[in-house]
PDB file of N, CA and C in Angstrom:
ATOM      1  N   UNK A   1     -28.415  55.266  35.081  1.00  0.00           N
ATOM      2  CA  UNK A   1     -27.190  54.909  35.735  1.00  0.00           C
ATOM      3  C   UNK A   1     -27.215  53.418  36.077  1.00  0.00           C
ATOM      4  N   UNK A   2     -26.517  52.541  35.730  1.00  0.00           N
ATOM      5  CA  UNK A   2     -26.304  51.417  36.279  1.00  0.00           C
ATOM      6  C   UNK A   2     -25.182  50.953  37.630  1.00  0.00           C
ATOM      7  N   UNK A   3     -25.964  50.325  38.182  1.00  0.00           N
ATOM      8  CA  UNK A   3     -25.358  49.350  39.774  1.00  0.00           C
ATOM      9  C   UNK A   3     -24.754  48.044  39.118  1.00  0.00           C
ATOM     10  N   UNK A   4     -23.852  48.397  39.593  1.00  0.00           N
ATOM     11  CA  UNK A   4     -22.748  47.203  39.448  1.00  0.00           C
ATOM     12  C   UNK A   4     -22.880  46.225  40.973  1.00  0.00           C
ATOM     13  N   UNK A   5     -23.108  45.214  40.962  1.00  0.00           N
ATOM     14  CA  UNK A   5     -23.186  44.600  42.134  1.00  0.00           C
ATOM     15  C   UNK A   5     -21.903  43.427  42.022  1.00  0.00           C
ATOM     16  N   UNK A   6     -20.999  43.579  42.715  1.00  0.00           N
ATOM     17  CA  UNK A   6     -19.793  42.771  43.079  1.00  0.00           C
ATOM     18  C   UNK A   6     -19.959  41.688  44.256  1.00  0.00           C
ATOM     19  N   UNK A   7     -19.803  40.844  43.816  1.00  0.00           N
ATOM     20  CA  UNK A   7     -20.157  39.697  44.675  1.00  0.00           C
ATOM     21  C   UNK A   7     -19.188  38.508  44.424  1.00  0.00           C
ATOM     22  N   UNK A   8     -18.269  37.938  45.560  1.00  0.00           N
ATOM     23  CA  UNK A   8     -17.566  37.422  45.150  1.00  0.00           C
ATOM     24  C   UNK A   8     -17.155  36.731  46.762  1.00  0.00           C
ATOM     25  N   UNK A   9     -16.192  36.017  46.726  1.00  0.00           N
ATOM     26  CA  UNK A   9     -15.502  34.532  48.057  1.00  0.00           C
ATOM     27  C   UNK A   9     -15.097  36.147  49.184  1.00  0.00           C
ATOM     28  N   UNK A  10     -15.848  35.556  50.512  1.00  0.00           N
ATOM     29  CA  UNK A  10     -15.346  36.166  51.186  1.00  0.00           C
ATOM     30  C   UNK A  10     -13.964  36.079  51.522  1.00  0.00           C
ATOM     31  N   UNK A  11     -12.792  37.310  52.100  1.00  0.00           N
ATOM     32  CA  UNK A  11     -11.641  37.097  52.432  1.00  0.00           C
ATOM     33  C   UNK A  11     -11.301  36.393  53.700  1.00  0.00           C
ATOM     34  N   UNK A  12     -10.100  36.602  53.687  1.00  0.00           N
ATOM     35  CA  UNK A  12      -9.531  36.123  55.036  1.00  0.00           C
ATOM     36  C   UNK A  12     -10.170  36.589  56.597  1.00  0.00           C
ATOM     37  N   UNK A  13     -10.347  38.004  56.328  1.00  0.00           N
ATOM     38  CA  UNK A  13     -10.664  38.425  57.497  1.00  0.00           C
ATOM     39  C   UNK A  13     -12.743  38.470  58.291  1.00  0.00           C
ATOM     40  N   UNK A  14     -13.427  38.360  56.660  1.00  0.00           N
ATOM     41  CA  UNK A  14     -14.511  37.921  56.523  1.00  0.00           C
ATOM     42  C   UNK A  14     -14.853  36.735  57.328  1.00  0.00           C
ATOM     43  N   UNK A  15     -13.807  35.695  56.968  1.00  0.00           N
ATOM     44  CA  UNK A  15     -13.887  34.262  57.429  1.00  0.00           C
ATOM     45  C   UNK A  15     -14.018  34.392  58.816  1.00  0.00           C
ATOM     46  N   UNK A  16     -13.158  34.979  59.043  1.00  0.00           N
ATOM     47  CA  UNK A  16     -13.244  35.008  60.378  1.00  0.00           C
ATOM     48  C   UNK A  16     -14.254  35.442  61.273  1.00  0.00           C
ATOM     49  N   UNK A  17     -14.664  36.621  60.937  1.00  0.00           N
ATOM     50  CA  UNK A  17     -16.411  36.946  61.316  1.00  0.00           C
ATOM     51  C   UNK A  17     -17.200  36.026  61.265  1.00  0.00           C
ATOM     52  N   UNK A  18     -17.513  35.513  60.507  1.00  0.00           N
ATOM     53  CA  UNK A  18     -17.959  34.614  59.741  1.00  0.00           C
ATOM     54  C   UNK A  18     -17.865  33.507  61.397  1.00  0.00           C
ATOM     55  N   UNK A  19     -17.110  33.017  61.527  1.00  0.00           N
ATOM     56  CA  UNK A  19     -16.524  31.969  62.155  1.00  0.00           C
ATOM     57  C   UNK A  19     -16.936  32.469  63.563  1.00  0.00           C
ATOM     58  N   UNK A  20     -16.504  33.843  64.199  1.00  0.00           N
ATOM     59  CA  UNK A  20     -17.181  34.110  65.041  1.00  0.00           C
ATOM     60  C   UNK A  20     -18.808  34.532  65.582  1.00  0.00           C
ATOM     61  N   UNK A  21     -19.333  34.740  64.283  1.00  0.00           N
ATOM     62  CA  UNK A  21     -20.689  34.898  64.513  1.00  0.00           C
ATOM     63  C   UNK A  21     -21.099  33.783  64.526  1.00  0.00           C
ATOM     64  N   UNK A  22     -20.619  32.482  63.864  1.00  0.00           N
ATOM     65  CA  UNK A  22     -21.603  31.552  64.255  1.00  0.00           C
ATOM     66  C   UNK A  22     -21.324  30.772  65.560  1.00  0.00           C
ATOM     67  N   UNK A  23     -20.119  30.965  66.719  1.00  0.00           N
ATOM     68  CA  UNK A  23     -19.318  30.438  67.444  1.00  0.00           C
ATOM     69  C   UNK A  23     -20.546  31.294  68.538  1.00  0.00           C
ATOM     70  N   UNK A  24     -20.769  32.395  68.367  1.00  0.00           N
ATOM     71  CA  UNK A  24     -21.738  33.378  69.095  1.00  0.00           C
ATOM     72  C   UNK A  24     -23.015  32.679  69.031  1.00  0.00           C
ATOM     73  N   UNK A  25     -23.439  32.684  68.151  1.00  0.00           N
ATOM     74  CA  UNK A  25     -25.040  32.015  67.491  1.00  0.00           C
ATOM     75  C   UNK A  25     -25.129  31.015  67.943  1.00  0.00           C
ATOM     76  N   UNK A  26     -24.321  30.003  68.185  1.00  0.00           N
ATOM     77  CA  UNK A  26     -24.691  28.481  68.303  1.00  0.00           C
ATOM     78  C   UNK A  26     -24.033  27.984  69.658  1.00  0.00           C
ATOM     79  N   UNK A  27     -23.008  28.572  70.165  1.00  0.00           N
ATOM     80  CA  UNK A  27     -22.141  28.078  71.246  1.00  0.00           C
ATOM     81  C   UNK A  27     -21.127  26.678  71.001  1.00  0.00           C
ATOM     82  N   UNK A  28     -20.053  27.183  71.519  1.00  0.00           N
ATOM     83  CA  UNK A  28     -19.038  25.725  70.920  1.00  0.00           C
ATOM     84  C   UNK A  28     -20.028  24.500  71.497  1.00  0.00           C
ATOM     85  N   UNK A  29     -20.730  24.105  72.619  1.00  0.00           N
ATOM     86  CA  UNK A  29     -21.936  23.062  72.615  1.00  0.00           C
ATOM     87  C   UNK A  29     -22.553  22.635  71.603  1.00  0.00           C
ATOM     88  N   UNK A  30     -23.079  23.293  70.477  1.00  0.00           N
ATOM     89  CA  UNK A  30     -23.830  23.337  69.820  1.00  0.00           C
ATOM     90  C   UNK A  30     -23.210  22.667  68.118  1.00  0.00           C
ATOM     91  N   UNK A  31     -21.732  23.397  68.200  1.00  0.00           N
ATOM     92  CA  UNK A  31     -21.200  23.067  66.566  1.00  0.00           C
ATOM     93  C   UNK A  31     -20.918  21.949  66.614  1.00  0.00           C
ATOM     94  N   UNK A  32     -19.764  21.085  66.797  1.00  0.00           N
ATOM     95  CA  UNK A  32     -20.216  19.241  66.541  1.00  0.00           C
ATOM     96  C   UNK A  32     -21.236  18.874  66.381  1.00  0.00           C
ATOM     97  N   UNK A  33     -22.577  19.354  67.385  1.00  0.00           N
ATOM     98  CA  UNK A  33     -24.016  18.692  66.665  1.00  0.00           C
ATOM     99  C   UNK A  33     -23.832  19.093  65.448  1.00  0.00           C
ATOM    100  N   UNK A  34     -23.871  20.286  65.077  1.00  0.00           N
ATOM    101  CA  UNK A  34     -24.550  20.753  63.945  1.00  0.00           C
ATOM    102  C   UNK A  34     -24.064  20.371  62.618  1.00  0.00           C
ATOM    103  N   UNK A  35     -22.427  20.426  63.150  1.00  0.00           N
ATOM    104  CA  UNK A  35     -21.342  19.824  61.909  1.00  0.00           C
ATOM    105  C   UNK A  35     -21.921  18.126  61.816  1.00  0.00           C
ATOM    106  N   UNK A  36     -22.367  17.861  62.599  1.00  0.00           N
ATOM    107  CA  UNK A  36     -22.497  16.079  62.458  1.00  0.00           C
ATOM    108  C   UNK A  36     -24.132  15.634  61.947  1.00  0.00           C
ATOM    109  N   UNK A  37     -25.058  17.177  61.711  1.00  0.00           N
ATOM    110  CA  UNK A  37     -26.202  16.992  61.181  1.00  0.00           C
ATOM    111  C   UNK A  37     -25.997  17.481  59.979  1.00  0.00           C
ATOM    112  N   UNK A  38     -24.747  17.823  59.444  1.00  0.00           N
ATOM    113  CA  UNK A  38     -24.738  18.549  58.283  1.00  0.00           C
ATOM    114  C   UNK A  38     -23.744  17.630  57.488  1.00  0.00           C
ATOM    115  N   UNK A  39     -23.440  16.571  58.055  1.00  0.00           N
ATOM    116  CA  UNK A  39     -22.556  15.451  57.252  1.00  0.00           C
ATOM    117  C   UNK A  39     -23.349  14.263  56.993  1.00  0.00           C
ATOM    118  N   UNK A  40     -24.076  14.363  58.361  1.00  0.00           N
ATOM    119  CA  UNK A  40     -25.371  13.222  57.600  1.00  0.00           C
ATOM    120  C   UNK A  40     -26.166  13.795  56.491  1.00  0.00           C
ATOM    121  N   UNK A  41     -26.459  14.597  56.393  1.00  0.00           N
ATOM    122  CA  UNK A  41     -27.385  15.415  55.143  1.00  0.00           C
ATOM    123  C   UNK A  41     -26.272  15.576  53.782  1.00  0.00           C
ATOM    124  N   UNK A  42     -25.352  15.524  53.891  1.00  0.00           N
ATOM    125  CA  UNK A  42     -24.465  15.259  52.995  1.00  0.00           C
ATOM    126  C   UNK A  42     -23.878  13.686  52.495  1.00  0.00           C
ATOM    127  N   UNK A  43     -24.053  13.110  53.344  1.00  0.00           N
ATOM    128  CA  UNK A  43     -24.520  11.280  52.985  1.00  0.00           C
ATOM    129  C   UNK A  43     -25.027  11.086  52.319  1.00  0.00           C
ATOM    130  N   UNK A  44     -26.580  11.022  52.954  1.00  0.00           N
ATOM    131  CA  UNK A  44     -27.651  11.453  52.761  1.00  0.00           C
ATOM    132  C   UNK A  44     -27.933  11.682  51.051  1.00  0.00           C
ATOM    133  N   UNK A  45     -27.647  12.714  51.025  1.00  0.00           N
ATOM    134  CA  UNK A  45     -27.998  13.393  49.602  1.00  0.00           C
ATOM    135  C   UNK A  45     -26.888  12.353  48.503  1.00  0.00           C
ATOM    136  N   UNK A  46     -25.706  12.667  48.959  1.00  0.00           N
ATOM    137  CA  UNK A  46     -24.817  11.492  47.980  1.00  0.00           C
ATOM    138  C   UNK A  46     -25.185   9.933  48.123  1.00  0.00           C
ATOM    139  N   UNK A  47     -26.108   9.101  48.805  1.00  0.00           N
ATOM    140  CA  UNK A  47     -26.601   8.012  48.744  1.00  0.00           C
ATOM    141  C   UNK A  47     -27.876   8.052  47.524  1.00  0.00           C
ATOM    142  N   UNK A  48     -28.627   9.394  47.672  1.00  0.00           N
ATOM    143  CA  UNK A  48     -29.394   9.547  47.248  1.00  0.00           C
ATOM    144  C   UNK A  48     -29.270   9.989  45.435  1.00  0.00           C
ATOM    145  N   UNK A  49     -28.472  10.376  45.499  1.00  0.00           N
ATOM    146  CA  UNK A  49     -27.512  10.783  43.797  1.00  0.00           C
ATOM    147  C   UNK A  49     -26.943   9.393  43.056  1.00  0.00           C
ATOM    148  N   UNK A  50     -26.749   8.731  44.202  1.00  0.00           N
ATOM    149  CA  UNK A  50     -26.006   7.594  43.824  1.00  0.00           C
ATOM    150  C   UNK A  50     -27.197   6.208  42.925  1.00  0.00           C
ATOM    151  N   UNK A  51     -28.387   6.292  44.096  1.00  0.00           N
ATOM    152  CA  UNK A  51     -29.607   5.412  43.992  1.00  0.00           C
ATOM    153  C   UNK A  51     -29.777   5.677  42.353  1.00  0.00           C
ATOM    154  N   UNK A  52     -29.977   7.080  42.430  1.00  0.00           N
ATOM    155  CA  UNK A  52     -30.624   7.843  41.150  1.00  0.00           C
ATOM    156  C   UNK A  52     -30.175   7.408  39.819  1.00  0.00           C
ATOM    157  N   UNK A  53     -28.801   7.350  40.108  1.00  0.00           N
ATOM    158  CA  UNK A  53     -27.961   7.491  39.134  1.00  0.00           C
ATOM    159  C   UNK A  53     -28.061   5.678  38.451  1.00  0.00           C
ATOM    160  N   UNK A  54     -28.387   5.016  39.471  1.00  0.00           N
ATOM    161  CA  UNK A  54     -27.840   3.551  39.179  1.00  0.00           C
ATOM    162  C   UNK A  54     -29.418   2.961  38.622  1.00  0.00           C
ATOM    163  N   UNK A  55     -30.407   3.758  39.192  1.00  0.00           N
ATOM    164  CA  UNK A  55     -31.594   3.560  38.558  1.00  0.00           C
ATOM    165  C   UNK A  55     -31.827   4.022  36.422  1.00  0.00           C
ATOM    166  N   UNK A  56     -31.543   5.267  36.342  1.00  0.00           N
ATOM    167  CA  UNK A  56     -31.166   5.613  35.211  1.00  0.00           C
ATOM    168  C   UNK A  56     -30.563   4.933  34.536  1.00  0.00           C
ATOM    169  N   UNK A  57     -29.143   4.487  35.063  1.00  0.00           N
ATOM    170  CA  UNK A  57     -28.596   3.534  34.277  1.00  0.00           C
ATOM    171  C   UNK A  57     -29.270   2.145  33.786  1.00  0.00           C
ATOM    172  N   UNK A  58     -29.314   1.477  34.758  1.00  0.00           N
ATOM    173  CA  UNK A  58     -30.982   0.402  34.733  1.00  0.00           C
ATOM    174  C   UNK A  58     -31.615   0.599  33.437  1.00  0.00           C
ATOM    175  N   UNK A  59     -32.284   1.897  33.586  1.00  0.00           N
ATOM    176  CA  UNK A  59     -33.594   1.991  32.589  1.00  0.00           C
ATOM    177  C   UNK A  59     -33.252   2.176  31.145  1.00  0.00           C
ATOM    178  N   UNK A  60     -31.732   2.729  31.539  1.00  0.00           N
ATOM    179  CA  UNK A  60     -31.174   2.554  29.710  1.00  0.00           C
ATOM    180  C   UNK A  60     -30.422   1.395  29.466  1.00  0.00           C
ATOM    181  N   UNK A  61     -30.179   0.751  30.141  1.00  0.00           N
ATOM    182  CA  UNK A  61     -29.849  -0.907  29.852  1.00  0.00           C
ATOM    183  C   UNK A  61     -30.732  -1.620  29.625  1.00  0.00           C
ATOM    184  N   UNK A  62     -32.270  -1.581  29.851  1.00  0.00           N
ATOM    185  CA  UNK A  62     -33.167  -2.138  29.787  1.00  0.00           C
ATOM    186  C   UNK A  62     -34.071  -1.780  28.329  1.00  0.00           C
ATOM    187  N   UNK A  63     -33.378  -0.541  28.171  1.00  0.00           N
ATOM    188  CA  UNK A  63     -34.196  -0.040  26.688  1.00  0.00           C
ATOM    189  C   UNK A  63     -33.493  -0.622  25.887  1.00  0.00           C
ATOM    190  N   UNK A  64     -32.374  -0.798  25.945  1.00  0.00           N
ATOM    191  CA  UNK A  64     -30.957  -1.170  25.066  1.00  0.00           C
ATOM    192  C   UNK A  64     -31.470  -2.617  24.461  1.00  0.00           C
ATOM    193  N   UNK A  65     -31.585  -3.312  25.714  1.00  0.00           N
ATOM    194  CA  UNK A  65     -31.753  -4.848  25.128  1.00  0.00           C
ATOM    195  C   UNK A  65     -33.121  -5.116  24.880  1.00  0.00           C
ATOM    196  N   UNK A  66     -34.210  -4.173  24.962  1.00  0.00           N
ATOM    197  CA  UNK A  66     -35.408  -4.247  24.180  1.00  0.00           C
ATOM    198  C   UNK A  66     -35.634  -4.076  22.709  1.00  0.00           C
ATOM    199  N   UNK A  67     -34.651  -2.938  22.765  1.00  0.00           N
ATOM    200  CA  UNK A  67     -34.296  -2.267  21.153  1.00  0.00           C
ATOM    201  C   UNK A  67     -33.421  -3.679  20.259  1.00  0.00           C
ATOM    202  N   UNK A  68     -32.522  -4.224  21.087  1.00  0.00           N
ATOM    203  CA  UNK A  68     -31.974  -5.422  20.606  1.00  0.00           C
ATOM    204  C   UNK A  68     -32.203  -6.643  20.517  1.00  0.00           C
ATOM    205  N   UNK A  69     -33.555  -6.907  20.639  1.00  0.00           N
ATOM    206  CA  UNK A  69     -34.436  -8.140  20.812  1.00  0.00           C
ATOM    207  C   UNK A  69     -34.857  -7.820  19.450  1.00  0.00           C
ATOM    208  N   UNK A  70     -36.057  -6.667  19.557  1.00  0.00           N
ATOM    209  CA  UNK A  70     -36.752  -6.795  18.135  1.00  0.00           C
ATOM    210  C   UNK A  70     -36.091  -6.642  16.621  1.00  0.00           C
TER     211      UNK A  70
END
């Protein structure tokens, strides 16, 4: 017999649980911190994608005009 496992975007009313369990869990005190440690980590990571990205580029511009020297 096979299990079908359905997994999919919670609804409207989900959200809302959702919204209250963590309002429970953390206390309205608590969410601005947390929202404002979770936007720096989202900086963060896109500064860090960004570095990456501009380094890569670098290293194939640098192969480019090696290949075009010899």
């Amino acid at each position: 017999m096979q299990t079908i496992l359905l997994l999919g975007l919670p609804g409207g009313a989900e959200w809302i649980l959702i919204l209250l369990a963590i309002l429970l869990l953390f206390g309205g005190r608590k969410i601005p911190e947390l929202m404002r440690g979770i936007g720096k980590g989202i900086r963060e990571f896109n500064d860090a994608k960004k570095t990456v990205k501009s380094e890569i580029e670098e290293g194939m511009n640098e192969n480019e005009t090696k290949t075009e020297k010899k």
